[in-house]
C-alpha atoms as a PDB file:
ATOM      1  CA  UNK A   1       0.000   0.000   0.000  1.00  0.00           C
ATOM      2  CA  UNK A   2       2.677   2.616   0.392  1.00  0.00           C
ATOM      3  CA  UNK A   3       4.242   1.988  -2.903  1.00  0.00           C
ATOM      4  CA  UNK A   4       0.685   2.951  -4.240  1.00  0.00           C
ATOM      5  CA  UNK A   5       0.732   6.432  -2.243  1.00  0.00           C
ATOM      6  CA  UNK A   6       4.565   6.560  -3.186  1.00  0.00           C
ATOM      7  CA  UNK A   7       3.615   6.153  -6.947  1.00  0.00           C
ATOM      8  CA  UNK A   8       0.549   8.077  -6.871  1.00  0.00           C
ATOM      9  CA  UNK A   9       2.113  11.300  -5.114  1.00  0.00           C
ATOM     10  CA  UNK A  10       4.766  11.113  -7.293  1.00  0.00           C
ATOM     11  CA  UNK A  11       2.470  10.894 -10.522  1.00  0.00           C
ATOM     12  CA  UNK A  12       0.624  13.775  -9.407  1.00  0.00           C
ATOM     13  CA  UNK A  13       3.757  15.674  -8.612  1.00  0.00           C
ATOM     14  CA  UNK A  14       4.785  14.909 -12.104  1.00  0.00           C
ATOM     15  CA  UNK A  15       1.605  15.700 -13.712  1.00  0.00           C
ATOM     16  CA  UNK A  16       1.102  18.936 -11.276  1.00  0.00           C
ATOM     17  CA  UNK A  17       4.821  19.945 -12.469  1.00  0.00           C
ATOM     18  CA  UNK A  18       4.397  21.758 -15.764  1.00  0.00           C
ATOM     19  CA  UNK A  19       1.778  24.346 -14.357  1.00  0.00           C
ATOM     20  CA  UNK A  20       4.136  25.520 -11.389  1.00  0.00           C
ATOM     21  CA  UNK A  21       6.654  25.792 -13.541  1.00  0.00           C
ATOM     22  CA  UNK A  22       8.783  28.967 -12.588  1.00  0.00           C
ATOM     23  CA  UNK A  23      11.963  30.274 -14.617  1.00  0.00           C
ATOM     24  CA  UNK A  24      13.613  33.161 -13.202  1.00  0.00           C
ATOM     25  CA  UNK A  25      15.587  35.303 -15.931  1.00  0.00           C
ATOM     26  CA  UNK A  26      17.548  38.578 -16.157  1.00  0.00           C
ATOM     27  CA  UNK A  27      16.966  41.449 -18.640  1.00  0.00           C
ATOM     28  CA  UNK A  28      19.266  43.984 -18.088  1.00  0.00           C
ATOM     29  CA  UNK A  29      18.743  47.004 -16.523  1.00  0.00           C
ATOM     30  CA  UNK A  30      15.950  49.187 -18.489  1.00  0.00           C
ATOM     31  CA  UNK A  31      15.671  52.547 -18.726  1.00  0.00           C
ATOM     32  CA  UNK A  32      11.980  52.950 -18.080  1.00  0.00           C
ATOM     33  CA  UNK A  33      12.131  55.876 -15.535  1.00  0.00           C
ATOM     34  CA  UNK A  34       8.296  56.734 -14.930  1.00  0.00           C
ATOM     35  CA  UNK A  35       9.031  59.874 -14.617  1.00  0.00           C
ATOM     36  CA  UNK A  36      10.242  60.038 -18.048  1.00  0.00           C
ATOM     37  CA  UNK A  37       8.167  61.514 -20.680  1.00  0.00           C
ATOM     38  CA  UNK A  38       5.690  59.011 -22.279  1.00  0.00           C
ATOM     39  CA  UNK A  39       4.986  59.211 -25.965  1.00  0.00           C
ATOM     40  CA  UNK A  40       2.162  57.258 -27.384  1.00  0.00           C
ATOM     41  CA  UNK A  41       1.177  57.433 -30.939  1.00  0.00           C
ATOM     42  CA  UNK A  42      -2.206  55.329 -32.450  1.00  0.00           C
ATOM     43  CA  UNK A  43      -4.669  55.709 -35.140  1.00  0.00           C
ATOM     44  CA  UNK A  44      -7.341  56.758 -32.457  1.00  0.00           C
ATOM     45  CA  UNK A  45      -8.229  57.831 -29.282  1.00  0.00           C
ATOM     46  CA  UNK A  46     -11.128  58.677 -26.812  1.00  0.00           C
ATOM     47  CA  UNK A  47     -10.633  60.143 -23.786  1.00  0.00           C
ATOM     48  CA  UNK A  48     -13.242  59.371 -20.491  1.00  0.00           C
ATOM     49  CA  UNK A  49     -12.706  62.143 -17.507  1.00  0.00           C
ATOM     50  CA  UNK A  50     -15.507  60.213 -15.149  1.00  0.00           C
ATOM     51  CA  UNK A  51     -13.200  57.412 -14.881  1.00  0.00           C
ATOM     52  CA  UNK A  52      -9.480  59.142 -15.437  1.00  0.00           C
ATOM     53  CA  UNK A  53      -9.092  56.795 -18.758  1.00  0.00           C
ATOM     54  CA  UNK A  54      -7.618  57.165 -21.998  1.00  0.00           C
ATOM     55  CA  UNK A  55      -8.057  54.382 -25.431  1.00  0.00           C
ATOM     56  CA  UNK A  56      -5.381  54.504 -27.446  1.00  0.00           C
ATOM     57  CA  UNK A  57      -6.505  52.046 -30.555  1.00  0.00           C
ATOM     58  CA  UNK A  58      -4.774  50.952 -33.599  1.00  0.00           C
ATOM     59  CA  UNK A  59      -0.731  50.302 -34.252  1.00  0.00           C
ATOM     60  CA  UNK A  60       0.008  51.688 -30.634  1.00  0.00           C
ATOM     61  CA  UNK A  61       2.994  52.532 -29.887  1.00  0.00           C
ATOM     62  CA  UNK A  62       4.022  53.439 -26.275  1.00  0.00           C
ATOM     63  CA  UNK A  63       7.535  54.798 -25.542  1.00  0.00           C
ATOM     64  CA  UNK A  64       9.043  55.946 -22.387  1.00  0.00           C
ATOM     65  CA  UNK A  65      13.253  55.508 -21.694  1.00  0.00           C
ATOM     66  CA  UNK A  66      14.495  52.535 -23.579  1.00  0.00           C
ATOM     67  CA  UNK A  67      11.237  50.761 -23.128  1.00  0.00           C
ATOM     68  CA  UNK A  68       9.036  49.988 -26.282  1.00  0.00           C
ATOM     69  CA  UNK A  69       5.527  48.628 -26.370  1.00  0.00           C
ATOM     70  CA  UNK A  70       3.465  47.863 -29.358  1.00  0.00           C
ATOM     71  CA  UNK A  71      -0.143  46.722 -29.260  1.00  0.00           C
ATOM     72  CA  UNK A  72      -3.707  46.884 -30.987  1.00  0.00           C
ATOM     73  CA  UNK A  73      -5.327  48.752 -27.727  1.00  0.00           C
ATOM     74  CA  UNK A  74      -4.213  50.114 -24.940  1.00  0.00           C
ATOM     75  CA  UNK A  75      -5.785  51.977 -22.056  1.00  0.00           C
ATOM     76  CA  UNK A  76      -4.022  54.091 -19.765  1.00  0.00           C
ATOM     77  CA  UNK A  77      -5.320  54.991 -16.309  1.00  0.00           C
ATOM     78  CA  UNK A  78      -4.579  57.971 -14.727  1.00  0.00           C
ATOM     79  CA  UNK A  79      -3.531  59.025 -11.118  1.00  0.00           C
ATOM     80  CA  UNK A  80      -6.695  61.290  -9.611  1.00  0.00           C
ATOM     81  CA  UNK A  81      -4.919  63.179  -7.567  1.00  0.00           C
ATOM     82  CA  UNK A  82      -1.589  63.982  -9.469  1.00  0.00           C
ATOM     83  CA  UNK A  83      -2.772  63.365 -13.233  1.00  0.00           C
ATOM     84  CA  UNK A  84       0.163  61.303 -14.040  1.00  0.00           C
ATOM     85  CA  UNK A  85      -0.021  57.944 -15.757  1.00  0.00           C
ATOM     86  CA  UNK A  86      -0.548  55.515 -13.134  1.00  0.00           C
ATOM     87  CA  UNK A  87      -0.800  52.365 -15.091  1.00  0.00           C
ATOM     88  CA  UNK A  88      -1.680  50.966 -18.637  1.00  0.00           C
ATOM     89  CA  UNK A  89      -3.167  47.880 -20.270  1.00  0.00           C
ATOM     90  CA  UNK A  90      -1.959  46.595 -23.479  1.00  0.00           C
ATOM     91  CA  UNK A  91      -4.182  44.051 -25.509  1.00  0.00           C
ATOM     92  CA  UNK A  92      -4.996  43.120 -29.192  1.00  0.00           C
ATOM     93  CA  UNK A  93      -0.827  41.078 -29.269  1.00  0.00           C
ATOM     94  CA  UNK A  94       1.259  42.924 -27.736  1.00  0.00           C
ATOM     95  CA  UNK A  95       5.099  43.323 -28.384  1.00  0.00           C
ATOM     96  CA  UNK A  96       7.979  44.341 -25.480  1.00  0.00           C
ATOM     97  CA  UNK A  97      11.021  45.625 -26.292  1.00  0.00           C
ATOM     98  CA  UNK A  98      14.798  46.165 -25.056  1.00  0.00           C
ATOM     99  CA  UNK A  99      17.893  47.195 -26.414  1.00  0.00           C
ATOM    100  CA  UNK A 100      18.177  43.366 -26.337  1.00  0.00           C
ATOM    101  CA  UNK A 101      15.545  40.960 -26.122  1.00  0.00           C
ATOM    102  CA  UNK A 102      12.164  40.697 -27.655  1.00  0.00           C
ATOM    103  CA  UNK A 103       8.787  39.566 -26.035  1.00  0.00           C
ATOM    104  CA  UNK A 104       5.138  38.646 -27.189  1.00  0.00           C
ATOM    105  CA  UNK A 105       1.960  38.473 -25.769  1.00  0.00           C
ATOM    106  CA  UNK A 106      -1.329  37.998 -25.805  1.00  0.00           C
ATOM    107  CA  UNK A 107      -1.902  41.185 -23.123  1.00  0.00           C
ATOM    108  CA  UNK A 108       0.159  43.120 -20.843  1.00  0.00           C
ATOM    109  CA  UNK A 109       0.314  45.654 -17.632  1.00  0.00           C
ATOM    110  CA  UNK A 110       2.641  48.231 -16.880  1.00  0.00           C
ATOM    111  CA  UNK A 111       2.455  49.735 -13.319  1.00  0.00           C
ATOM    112  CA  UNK A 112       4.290  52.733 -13.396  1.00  0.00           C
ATOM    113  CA  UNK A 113       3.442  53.620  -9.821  1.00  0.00           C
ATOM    114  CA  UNK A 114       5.441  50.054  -9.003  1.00  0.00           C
ATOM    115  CA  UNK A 115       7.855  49.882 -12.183  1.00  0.00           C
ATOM    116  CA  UNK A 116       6.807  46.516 -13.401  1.00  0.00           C
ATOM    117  CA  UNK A 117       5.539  44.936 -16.738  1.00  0.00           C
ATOM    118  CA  UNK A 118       3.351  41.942 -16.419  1.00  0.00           C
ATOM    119  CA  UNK A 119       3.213  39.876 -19.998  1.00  0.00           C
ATOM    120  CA  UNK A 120       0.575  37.132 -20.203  1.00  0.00           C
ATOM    121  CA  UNK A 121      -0.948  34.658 -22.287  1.00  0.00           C
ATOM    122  CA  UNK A 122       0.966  32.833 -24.835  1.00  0.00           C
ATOM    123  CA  UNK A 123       4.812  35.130 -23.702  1.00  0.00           C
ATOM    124  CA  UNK A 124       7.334  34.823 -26.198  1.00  0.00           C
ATOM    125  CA  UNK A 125      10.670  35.724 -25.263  1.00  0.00           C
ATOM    126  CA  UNK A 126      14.032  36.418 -27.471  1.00  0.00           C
ATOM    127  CA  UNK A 127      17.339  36.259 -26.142  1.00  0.00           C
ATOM    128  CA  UNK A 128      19.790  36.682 -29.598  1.00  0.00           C
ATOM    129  CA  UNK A 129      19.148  33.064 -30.909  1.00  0.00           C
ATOM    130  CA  UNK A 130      17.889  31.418 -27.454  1.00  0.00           C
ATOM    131  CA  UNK A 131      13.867  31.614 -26.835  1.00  0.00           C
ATOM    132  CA  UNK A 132      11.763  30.861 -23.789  1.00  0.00           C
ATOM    133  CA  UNK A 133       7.883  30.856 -23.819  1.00  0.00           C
ATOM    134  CA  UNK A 134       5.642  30.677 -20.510  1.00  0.00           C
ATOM    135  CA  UNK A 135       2.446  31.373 -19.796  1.00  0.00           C
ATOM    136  CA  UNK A 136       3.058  34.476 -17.742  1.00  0.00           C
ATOM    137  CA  UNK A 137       5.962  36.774 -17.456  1.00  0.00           C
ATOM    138  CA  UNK A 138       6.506  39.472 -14.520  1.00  0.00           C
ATOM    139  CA  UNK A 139       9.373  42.316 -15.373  1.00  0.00           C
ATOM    140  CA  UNK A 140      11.343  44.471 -12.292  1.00  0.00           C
ATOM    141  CA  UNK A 141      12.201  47.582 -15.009  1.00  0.00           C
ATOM    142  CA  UNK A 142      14.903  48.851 -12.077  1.00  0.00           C
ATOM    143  CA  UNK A 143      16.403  45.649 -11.785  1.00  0.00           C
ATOM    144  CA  UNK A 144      15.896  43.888 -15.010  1.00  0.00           C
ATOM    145  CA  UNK A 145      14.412  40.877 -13.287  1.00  0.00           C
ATOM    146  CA  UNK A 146      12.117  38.906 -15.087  1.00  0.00           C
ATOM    147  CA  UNK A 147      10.403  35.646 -13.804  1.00  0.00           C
ATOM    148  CA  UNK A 148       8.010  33.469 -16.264  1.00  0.00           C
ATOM    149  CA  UNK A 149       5.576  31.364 -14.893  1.00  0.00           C
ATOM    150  CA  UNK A 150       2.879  28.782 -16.111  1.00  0.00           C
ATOM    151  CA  UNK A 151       4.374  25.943 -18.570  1.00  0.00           C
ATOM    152  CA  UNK A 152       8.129  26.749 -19.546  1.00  0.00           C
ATOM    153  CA  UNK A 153       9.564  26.223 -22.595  1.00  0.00           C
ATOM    154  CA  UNK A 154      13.200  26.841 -23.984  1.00  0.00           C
ATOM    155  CA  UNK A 155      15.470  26.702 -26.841  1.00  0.00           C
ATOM    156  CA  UNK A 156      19.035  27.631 -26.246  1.00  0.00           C
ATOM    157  CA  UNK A 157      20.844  27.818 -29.174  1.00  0.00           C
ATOM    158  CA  UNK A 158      24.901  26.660 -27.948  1.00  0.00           C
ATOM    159  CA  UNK A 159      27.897  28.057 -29.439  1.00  0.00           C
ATOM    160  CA  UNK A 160      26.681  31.102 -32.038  1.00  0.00           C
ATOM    161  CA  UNK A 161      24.213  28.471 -33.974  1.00  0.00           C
END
């Protein structure tokens, strides 16, 4: 009997495995000051002052320091008291980028108020030739920390191939 429980827990460890998954990773440091001036640029927008919202639609493109985000829609939410950007939602397949590395997504979150990027559904990272894909990717922009989540997946390419 406890070769069955030993068997069984370690089938269900197995099985329970791929979605807690965790790959911790390191970008760089990224120049994504929120302080720093953000440009946007899309084919439309509506503003909403009730809420503190803007909709960027269309080939957005958010800039701000070194950081680079491209996406279909993105809404940016506004601090009430200040009128700064407090934090934005990408959608619509969204694209991060570095001096470095490249990422895709299905959505995203940037936090100014905290300095992270939050990259989920279907992330696609590129590292030069090397790519990891997870479910869910959380970026420190002052640190350059990144940590994927969900069901990992890698390619490293060895030796310049």
């Amino acid at each position: 009997m406890k070769i069955f429980k030993t068997a069984l827990f370690c089938a269900t460890l197995f099985c329970a495995a791929p979605a807690l998954a965790q790959t911790d990773i390191n970008l760089g440091a990224i120049n994504a000051n929120p302080n720093a001036p953000v440009e946007i640029t899309a084919d439309s927008l509506s503003v909403d002052q009730d809420t503190g919202t803007a909709i960027f639609q269309g080939n957005v493109v958010f800039g701000q320091g070194d950081l680079r985000l491209n996406a279909g829609r993105v809404q940016v939410v506004y601090n009430g008291t200040s009128g700064d950007i407090s934090r934005l939602s990408a959608s619509g397949g969204v694209t991060f980028v570095t001096a470095t590395e490249a990422a895709e997504s299905a959505s995203a979150e940037y936090n100014l108020d905290d300095g992270t990027v939050t990259l989920s559904g279907d992330v696609l990272l590129t590292q030069g030739n090397s790519a990891i894909s997870s479910d869910t990717m959380r970026i420190n922009l002052s640190t350059g920390a990144a940590q994927m989540d969900g069901r990992v997946r890698t390619i490293f390419n060895q030796g310049g191939n």
